[in-house]
C-alpha atoms as a PDB file:
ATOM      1  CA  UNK A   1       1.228  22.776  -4.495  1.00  0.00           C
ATOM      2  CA  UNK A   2      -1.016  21.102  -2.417  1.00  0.00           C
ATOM      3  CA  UNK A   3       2.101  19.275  -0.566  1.00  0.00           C
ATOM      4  CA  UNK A   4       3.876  22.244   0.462  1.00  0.00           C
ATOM      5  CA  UNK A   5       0.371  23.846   1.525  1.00  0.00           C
ATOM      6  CA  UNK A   6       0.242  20.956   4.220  1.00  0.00           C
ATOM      7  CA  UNK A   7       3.617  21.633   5.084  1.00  0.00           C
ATOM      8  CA  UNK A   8       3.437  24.597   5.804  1.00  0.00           C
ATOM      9  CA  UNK A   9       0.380  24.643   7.841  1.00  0.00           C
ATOM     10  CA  UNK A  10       1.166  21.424  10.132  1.00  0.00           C
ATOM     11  CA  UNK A  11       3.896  23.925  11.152  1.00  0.00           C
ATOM     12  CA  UNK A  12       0.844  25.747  13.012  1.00  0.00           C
ATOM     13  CA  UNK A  13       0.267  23.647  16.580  1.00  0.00           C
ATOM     14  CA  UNK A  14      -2.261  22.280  18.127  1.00  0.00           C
ATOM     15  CA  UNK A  15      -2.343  25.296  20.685  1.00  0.00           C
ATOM     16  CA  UNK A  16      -2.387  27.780  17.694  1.00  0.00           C
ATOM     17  CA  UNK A  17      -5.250  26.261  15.893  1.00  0.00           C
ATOM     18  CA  UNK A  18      -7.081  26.228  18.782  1.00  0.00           C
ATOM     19  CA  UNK A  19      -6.889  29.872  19.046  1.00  0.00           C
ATOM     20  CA  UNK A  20      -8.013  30.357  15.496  1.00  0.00           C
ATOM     21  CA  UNK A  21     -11.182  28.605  16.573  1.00  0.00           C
ATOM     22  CA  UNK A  22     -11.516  30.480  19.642  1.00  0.00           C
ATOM     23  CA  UNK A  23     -11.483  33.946  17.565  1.00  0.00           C
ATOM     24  CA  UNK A  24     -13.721  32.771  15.445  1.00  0.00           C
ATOM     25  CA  UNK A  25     -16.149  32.132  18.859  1.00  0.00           C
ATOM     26  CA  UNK A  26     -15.339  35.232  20.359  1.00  0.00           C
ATOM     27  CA  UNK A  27     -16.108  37.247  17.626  1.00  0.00           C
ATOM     28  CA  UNK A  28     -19.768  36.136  17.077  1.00  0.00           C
ATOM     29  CA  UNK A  29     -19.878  36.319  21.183  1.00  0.00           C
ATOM     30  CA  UNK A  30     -18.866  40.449  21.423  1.00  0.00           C
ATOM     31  CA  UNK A  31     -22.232  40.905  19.461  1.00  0.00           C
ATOM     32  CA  UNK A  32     -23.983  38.157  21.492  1.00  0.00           C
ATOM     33  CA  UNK A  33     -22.753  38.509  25.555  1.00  0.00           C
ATOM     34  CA  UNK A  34     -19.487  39.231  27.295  1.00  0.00           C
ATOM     35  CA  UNK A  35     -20.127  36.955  29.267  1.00  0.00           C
ATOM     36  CA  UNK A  36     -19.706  34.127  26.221  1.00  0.00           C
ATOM     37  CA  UNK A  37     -16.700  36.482  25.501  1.00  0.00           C
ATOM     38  CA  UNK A  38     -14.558  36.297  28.459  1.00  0.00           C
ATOM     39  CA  UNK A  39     -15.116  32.623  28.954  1.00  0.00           C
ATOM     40  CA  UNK A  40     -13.554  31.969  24.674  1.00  0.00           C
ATOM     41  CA  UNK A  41     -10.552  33.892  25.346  1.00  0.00           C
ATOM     42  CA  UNK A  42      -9.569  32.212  28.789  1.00  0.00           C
ATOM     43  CA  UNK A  43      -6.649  30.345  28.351  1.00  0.00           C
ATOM     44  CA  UNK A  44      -5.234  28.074  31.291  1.00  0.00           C
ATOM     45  CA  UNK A  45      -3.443  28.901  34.083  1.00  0.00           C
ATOM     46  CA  UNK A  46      -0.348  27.006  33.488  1.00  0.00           C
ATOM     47  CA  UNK A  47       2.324  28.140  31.679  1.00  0.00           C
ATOM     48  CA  UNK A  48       1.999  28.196  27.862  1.00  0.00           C
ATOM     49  CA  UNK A  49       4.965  26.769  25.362  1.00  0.00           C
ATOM     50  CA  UNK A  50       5.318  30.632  24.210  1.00  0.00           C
ATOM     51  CA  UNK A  51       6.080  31.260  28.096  1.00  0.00           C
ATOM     52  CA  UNK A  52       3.266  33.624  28.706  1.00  0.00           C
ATOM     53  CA  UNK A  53       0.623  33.189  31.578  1.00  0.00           C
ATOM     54  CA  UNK A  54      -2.715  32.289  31.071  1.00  0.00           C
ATOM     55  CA  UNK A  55      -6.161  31.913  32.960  1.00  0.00           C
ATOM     56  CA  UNK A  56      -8.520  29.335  33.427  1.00  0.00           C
ATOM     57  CA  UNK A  57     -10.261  28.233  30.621  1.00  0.00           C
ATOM     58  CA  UNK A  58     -13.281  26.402  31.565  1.00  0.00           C
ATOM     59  CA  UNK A  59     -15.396  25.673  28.820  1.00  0.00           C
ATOM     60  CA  UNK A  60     -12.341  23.132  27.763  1.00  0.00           C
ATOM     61  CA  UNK A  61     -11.638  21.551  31.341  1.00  0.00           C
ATOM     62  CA  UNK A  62     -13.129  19.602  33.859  1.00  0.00           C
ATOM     63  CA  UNK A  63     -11.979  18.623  36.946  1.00  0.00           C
ATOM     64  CA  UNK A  64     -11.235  14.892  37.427  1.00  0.00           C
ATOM     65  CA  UNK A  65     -14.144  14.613  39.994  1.00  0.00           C
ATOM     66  CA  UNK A  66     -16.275  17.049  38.871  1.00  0.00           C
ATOM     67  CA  UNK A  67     -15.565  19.997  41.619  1.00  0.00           C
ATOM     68  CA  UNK A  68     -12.316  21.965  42.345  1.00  0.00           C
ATOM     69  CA  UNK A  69     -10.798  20.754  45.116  1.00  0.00           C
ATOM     70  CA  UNK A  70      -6.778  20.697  46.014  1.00  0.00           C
ATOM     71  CA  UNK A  71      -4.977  17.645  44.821  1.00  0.00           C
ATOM     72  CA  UNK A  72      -7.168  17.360  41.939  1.00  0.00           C
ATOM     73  CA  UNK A  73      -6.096  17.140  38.674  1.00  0.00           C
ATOM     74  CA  UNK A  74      -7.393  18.668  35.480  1.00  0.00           C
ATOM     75  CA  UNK A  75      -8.350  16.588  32.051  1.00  0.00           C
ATOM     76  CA  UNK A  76      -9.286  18.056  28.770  1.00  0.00           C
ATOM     77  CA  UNK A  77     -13.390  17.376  27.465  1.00  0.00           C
ATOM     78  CA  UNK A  78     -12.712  14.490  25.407  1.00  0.00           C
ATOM     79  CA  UNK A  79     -15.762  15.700  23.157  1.00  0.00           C
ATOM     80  CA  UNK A  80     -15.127  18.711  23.012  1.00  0.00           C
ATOM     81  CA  UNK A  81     -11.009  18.260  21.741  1.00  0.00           C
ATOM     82  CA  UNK A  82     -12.381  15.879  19.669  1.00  0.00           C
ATOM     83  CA  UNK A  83     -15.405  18.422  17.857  1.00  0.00           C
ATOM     84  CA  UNK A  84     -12.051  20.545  17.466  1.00  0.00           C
ATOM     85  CA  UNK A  85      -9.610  18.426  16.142  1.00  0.00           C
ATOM     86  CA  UNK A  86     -11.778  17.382  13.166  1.00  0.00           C
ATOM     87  CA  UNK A  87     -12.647  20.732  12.419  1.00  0.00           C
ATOM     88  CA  UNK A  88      -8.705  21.896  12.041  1.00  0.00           C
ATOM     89  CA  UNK A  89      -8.156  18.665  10.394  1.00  0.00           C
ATOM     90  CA  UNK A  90     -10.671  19.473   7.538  1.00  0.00           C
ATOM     91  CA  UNK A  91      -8.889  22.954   7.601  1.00  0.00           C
ATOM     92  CA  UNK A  92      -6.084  21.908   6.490  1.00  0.00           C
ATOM     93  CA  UNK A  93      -7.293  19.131   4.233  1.00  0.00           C
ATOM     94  CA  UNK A  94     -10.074  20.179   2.545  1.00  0.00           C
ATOM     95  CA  UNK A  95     -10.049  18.366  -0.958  1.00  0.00           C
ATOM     96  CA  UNK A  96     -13.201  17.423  -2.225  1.00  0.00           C
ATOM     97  CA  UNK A  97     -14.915  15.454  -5.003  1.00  0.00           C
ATOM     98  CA  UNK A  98     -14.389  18.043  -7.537  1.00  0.00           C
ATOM     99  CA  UNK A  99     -10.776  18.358  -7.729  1.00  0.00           C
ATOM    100  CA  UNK A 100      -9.981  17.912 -11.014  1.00  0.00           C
ATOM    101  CA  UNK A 101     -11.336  22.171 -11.409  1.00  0.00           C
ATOM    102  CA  UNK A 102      -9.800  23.061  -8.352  1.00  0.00           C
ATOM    103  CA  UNK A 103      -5.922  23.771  -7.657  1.00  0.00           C
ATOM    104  CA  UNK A 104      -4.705  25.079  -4.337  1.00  0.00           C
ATOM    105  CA  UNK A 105      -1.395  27.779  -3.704  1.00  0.00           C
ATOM    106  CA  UNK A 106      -1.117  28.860   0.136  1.00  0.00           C
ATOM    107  CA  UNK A 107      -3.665  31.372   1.123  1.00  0.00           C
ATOM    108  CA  UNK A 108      -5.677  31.306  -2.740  1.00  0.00           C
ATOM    109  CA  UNK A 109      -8.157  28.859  -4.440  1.00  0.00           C
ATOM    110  CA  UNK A 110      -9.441  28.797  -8.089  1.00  0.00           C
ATOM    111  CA  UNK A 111     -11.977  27.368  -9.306  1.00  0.00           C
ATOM    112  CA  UNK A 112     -13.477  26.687 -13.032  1.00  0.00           C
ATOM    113  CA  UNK A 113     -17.653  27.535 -12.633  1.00  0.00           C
ATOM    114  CA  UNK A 114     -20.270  29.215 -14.968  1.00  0.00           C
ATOM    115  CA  UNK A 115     -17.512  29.108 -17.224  1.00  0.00           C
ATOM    116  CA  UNK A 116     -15.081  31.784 -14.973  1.00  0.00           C
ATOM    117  CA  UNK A 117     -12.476  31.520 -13.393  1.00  0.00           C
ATOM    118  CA  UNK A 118     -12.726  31.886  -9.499  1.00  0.00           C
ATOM    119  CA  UNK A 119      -9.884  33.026  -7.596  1.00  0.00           C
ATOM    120  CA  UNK A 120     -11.035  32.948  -3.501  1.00  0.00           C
ATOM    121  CA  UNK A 121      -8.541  34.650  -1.343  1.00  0.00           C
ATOM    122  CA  UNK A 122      -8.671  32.768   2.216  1.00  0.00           C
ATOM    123  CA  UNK A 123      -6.907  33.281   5.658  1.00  0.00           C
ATOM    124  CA  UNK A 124      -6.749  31.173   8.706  1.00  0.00           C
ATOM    125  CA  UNK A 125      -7.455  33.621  11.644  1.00  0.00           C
ATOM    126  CA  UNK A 126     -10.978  31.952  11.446  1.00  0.00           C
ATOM    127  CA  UNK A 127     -13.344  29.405   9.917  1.00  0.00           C
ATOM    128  CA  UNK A 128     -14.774  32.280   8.351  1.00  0.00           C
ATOM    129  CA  UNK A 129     -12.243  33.148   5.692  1.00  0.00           C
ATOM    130  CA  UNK A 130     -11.664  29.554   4.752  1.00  0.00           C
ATOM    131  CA  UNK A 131     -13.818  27.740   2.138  1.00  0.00           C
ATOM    132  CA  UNK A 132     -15.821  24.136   3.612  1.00  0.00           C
ATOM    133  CA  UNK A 133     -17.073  21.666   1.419  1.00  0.00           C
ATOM    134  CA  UNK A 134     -20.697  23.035   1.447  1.00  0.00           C
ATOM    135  CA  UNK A 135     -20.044  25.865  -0.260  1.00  0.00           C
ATOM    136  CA  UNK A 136     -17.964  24.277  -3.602  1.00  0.00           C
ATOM    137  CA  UNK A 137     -21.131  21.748  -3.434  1.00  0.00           C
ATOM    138  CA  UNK A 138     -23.788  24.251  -3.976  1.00  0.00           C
ATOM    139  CA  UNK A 139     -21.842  25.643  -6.282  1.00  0.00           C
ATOM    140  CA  UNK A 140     -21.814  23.011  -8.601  1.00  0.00           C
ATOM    141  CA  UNK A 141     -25.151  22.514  -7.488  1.00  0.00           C
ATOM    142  CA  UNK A 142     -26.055  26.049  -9.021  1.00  0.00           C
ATOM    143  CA  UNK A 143     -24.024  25.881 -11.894  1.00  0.00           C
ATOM    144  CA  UNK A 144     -25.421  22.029 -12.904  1.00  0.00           C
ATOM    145  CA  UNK A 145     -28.816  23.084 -12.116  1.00  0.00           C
ATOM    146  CA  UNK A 146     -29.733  26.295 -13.651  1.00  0.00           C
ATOM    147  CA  UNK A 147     -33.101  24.691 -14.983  1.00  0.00           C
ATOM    148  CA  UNK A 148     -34.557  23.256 -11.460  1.00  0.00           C
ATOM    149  CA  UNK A 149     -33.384  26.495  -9.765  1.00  0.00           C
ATOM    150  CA  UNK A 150     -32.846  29.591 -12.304  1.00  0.00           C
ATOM    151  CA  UNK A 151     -31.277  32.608 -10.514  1.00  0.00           C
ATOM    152  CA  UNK A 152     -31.145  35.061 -13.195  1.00  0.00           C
ATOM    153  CA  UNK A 153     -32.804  38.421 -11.971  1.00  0.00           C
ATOM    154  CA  UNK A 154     -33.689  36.615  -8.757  1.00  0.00           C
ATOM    155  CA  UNK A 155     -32.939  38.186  -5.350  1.00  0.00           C
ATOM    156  CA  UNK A 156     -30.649  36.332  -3.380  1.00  0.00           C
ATOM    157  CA  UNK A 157     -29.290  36.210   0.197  1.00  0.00           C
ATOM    158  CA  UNK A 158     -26.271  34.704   1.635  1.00  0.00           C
ATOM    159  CA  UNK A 159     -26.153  34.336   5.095  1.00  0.00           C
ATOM    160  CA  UNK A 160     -22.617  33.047   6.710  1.00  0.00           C
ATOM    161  CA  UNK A 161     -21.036  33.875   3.303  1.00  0.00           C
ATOM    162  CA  UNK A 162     -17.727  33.425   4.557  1.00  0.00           C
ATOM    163  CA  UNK A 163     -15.376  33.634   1.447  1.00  0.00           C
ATOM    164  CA  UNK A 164     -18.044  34.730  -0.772  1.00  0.00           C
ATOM    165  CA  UNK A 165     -17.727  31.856  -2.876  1.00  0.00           C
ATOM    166  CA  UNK A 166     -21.242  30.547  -3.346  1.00  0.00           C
ATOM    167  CA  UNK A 167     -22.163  34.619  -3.384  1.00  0.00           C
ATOM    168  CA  UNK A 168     -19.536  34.673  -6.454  1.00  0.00           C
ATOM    169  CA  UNK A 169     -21.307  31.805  -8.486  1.00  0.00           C
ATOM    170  CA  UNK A 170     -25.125  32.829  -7.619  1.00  0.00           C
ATOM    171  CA  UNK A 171     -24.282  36.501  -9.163  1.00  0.00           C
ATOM    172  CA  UNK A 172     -22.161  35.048 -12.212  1.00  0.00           C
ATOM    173  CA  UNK A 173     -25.735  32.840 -12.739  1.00  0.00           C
ATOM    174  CA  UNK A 174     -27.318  36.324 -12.706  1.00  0.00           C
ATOM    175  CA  UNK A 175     -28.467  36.982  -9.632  1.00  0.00           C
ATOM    176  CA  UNK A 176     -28.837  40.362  -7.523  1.00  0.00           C
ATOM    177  CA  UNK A 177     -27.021  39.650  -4.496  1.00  0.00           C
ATOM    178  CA  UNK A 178     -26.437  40.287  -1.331  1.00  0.00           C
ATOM    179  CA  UNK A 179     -23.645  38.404   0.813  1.00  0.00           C
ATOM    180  CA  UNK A 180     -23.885  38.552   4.578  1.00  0.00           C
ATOM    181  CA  UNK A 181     -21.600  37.314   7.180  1.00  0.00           C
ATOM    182  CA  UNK A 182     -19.863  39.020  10.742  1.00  0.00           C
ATOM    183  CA  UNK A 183     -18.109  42.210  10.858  1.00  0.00           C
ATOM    184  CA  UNK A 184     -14.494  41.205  10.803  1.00  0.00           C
ATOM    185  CA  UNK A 185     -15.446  38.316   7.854  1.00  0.00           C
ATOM    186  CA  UNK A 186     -16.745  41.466   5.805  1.00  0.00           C
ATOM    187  CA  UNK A 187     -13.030  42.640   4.479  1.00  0.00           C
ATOM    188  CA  UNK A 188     -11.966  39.611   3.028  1.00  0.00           C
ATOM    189  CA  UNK A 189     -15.570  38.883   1.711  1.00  0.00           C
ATOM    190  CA  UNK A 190     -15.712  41.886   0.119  1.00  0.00           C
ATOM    191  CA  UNK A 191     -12.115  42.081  -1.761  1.00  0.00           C
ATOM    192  CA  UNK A 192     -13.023  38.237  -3.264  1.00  0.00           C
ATOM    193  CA  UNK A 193     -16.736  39.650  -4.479  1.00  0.00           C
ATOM    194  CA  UNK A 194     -14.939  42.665  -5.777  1.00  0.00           C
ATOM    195  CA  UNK A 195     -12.274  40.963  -7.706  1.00  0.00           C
ATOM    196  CA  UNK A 196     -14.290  38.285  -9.061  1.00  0.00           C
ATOM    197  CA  UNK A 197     -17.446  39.831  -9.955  1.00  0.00           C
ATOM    198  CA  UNK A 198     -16.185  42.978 -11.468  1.00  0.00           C
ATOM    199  CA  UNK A 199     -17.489  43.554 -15.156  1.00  0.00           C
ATOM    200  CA  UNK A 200     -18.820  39.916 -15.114  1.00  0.00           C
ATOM    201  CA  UNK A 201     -22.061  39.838 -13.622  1.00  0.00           C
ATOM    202  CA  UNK A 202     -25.251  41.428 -14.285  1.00  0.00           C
ATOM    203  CA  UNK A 203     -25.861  43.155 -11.091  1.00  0.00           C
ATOM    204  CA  UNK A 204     -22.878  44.274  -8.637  1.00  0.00           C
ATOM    205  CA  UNK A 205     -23.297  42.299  -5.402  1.00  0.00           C
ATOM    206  CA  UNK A 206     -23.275  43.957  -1.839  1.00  0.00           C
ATOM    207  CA  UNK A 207     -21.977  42.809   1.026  1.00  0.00           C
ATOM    208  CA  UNK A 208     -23.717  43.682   4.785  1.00  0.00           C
ATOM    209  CA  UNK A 209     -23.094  42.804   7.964  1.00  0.00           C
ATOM    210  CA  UNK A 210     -25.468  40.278   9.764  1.00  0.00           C
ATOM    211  CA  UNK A 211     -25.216  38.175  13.380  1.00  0.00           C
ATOM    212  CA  UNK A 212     -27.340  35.935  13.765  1.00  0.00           C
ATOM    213  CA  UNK A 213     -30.388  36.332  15.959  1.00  0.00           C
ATOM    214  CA  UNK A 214     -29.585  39.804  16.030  1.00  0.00           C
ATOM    215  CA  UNK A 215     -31.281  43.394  15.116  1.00  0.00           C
ATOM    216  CA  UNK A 216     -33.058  41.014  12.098  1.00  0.00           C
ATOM    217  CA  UNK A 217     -36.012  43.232  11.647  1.00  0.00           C
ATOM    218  CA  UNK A 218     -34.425  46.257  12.640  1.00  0.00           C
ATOM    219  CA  UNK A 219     -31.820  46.041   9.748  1.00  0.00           C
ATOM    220  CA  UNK A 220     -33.369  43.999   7.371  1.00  0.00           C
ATOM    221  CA  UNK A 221     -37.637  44.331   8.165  1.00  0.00           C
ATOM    222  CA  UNK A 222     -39.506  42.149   6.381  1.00  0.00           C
ATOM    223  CA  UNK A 223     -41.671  44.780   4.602  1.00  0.00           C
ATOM    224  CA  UNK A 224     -38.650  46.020   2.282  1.00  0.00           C
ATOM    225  CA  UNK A 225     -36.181  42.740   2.385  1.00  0.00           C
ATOM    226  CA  UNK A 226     -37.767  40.176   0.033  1.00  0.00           C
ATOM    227  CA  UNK A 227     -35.586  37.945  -1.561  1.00  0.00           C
ATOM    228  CA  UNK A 228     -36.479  34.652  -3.673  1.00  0.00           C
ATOM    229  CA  UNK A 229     -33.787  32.828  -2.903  1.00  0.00           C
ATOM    230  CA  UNK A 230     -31.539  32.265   0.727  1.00  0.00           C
ATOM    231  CA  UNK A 231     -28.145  30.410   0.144  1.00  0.00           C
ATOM    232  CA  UNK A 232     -26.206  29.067   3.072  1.00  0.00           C
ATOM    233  CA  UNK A 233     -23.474  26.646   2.850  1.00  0.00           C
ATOM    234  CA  UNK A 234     -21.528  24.809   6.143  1.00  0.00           C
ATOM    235  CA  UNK A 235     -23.214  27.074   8.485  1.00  0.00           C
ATOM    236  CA  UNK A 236     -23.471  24.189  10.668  1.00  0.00           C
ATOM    237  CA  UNK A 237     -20.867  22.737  12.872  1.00  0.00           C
ATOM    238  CA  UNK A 238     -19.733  22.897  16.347  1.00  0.00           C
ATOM    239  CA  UNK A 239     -20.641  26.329  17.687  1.00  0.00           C
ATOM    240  CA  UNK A 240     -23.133  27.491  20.585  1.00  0.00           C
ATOM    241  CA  UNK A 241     -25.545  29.623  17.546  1.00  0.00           C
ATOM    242  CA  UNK A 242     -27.504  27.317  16.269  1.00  0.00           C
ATOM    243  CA  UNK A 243     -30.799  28.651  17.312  1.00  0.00           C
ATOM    244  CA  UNK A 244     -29.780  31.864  16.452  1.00  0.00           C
ATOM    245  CA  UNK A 245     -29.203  30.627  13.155  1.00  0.00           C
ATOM    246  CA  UNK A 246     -32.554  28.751  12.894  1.00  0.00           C
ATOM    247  CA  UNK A 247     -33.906  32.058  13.865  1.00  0.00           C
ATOM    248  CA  UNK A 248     -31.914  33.469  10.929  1.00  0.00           C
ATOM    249  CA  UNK A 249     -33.765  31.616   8.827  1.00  0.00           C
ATOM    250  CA  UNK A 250     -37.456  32.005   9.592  1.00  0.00           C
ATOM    251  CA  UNK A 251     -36.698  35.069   9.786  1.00  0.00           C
ATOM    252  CA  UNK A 252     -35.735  35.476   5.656  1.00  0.00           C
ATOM    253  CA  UNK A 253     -37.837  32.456   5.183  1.00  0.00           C
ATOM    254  CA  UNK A 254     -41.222  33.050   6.067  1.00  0.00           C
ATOM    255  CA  UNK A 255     -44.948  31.571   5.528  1.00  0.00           C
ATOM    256  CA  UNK A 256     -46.476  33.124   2.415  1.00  0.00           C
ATOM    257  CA  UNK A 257     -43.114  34.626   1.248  1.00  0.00           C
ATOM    258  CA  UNK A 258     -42.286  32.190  -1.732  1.00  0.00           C
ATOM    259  CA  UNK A 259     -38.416  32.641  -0.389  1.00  0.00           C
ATOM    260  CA  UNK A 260     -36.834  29.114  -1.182  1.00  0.00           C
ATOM    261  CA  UNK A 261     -33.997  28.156   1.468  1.00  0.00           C
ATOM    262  CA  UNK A 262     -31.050  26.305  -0.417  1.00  0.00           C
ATOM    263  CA  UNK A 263     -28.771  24.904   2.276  1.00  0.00           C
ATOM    264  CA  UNK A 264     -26.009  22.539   1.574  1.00  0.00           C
ATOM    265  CA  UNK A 265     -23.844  21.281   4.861  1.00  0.00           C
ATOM    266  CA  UNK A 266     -21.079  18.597   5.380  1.00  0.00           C
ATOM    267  CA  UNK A 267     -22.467  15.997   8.335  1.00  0.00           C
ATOM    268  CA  UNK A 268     -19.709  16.570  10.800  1.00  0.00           C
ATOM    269  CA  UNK A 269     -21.252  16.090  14.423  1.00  0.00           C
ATOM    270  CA  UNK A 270     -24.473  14.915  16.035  1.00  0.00           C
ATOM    271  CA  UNK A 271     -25.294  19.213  16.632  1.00  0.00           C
ATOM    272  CA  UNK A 272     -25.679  18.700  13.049  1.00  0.00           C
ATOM    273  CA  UNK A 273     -28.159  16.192  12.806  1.00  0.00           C
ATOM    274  CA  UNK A 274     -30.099  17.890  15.627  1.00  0.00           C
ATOM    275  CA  UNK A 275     -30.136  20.762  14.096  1.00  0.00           C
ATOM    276  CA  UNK A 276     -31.667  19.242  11.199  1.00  0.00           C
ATOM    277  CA  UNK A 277     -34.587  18.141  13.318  1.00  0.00           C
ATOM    278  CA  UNK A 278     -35.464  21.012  14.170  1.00  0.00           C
ATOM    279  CA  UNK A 279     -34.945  23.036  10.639  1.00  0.00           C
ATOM    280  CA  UNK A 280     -37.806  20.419   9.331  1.00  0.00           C
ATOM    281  CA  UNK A 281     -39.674  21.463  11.882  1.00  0.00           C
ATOM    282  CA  UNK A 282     -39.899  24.878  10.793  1.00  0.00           C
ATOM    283  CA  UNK A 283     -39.581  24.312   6.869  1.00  0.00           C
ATOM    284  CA  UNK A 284     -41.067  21.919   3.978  1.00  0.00           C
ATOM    285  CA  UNK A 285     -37.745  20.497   3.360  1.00  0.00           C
ATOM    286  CA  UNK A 286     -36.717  18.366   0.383  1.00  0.00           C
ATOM    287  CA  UNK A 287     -33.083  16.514  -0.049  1.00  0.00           C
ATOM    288  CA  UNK A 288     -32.212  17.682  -3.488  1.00  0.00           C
ATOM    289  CA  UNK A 289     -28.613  15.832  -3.407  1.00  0.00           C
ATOM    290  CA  UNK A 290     -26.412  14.062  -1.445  1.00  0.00           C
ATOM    291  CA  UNK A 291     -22.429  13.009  -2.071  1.00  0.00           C
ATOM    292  CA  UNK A 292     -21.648  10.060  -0.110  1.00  0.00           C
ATOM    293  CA  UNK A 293     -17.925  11.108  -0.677  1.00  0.00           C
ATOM    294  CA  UNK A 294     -18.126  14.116   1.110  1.00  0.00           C
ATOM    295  CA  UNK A 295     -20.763  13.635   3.712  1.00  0.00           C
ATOM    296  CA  UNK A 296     -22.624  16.827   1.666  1.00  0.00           C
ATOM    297  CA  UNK A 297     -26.315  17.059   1.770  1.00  0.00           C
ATOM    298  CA  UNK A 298     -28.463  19.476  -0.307  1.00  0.00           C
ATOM    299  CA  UNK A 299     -31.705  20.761   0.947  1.00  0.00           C
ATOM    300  CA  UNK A 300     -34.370  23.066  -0.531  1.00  0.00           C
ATOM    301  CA  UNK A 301     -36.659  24.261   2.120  1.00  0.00           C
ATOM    302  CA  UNK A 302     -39.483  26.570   2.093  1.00  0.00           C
ATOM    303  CA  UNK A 303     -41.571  27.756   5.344  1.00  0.00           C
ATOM    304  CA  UNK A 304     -44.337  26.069   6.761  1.00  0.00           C
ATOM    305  CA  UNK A 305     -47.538  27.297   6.942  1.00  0.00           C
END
């Protein structure tokens, strides 16, 4: 199965996957500024393979000297193509250390945790709807664990919840939770909560919209949005939200709360280790795991006083 699901998606080009990635961008950017907007769906000027015209696109080019000029010729950012590659590489070959409970068809996953049966429902129009490493670590994490962090009747946010995978196994422990993530991820999230979590779980998860950095005390004020526990999984990689997303979590996480931040991330880029600079700067953080395999590290972080 897992053969003809890399067949059929290294029928997707380059150009293609690129524009997955660049939906995912723009989408966070409409909340965030037009201006990040227009500049992810710019395309070049030349003419595409599909034979429709395109724009300049910027934030991918540079020119050979630096400035525009005639004569001058254009060259992709090395980094840049680079960051993106490896990020549509792991999409399409995400395996990870435990495969012997996991079996792939095109477009489903199912897993075997907390003693159910987990059938995810992905898509590829963004990194969104696809499940990353992080997630099936903290998982296991959870579901290995249940002494060292016990979720039943705890309150429990998920912020980037993508799938809703991780949101699937922390309700199935017995949590009351509540799986965030941006307003086009919301469908999908919601169908793979619905369908996996129905008569299972304790309490019935819900499912809200959240952007980073955005409207935080307006739609969830601190005063009436405690929860013990904040779960997020891959939330970094190469994007331009990172402080929003540190933001994010001071906001949920904050001195005196007694919220405990779980985060679990693969180690992809150096954004990721600079971001991680700057989250122990804000939190107590401790590493509770870390698979050499899979480049996953487990944190538990609470906010500093």
């Amino acid at each position: 199965m897992l053969a003809s699901y890399k067949h059929r998606m290294q029928k997707v080009s380059h150009k293609d996957r690129e524009r997955h990635h660049h939906l995912t961008q723009c989408s966070v950017a409409m909340e965030t500024s037009s201006t990040a907007k227009q500049s992810d769906q710019e395309v070049p000027k030349k003419e595409r393979t599909d034979g429709e015209p395109g724009e300049n696109r910027e934030e991918e080019e540079t020119m050979e000297n630096g400035t525009a000029g005639e004569g001058k010729q254009w060259f992709p950012n090395l980094n840049m193509v680079s960051d993106r590659k490896q990020m549509a590489s792991e999409a399409l070959d995400r395996l990870n250390v435990w495969e012997p409970s996991v079996y792939y068809t095109l477009g489903k996953e199912s897993f075997s945790i907390a003693g159910y049966e987990i059938c995810i429902r992905e898509s590829l129009d963004s990194y969104g709807a696809l499940i990353w490493p992080g997630a099936v670590a903290l998982s296991q994490f959870l579901e290995n664990n249940r002494q060292q962090v016990n979720l039943l009747d705890k309150a429990v946010l998920e912020i980037g919840a993508g799938t809703g995978l991780l949101s699937i196994v922390a309700s199935l422990l017995g949590a009351w939770v509540t799986a965030t993530d941006l307003p086009e991820i919301l469908p999908n999230l919601t169908f793979n909560l619905s369908r996996n979590s129905k008569s299972r779980c304790r309490y019935t998860p819900q499912v809200r919209a959240l952007t980073w950095g955005q409207d935080l005390e307006r739609d969830f004020p601190c005063t009436s949005c405690h929860y013990d526990y904040v779960l997020a999984a891959d939330v970094v990689y190469h994007h331009d939200y990172l402080e929003e997303l540190l933001a994010t979590m001071r906001h949920f996480c904050r001195p005196a709360s007694g919220t405990t931040l779980l985060w679990a991330n693969k180690v992809r880029f150096q954004s990721d280790l600079r971001f991680k600079e700057s989250f122990e700067g804000c939190f107590n953080t401790t590493l509770l795991t870390e698979l050499e395999e899979g480049d996953v590290r487990i944190y538990k972080a609470t906010a500093r006083e």
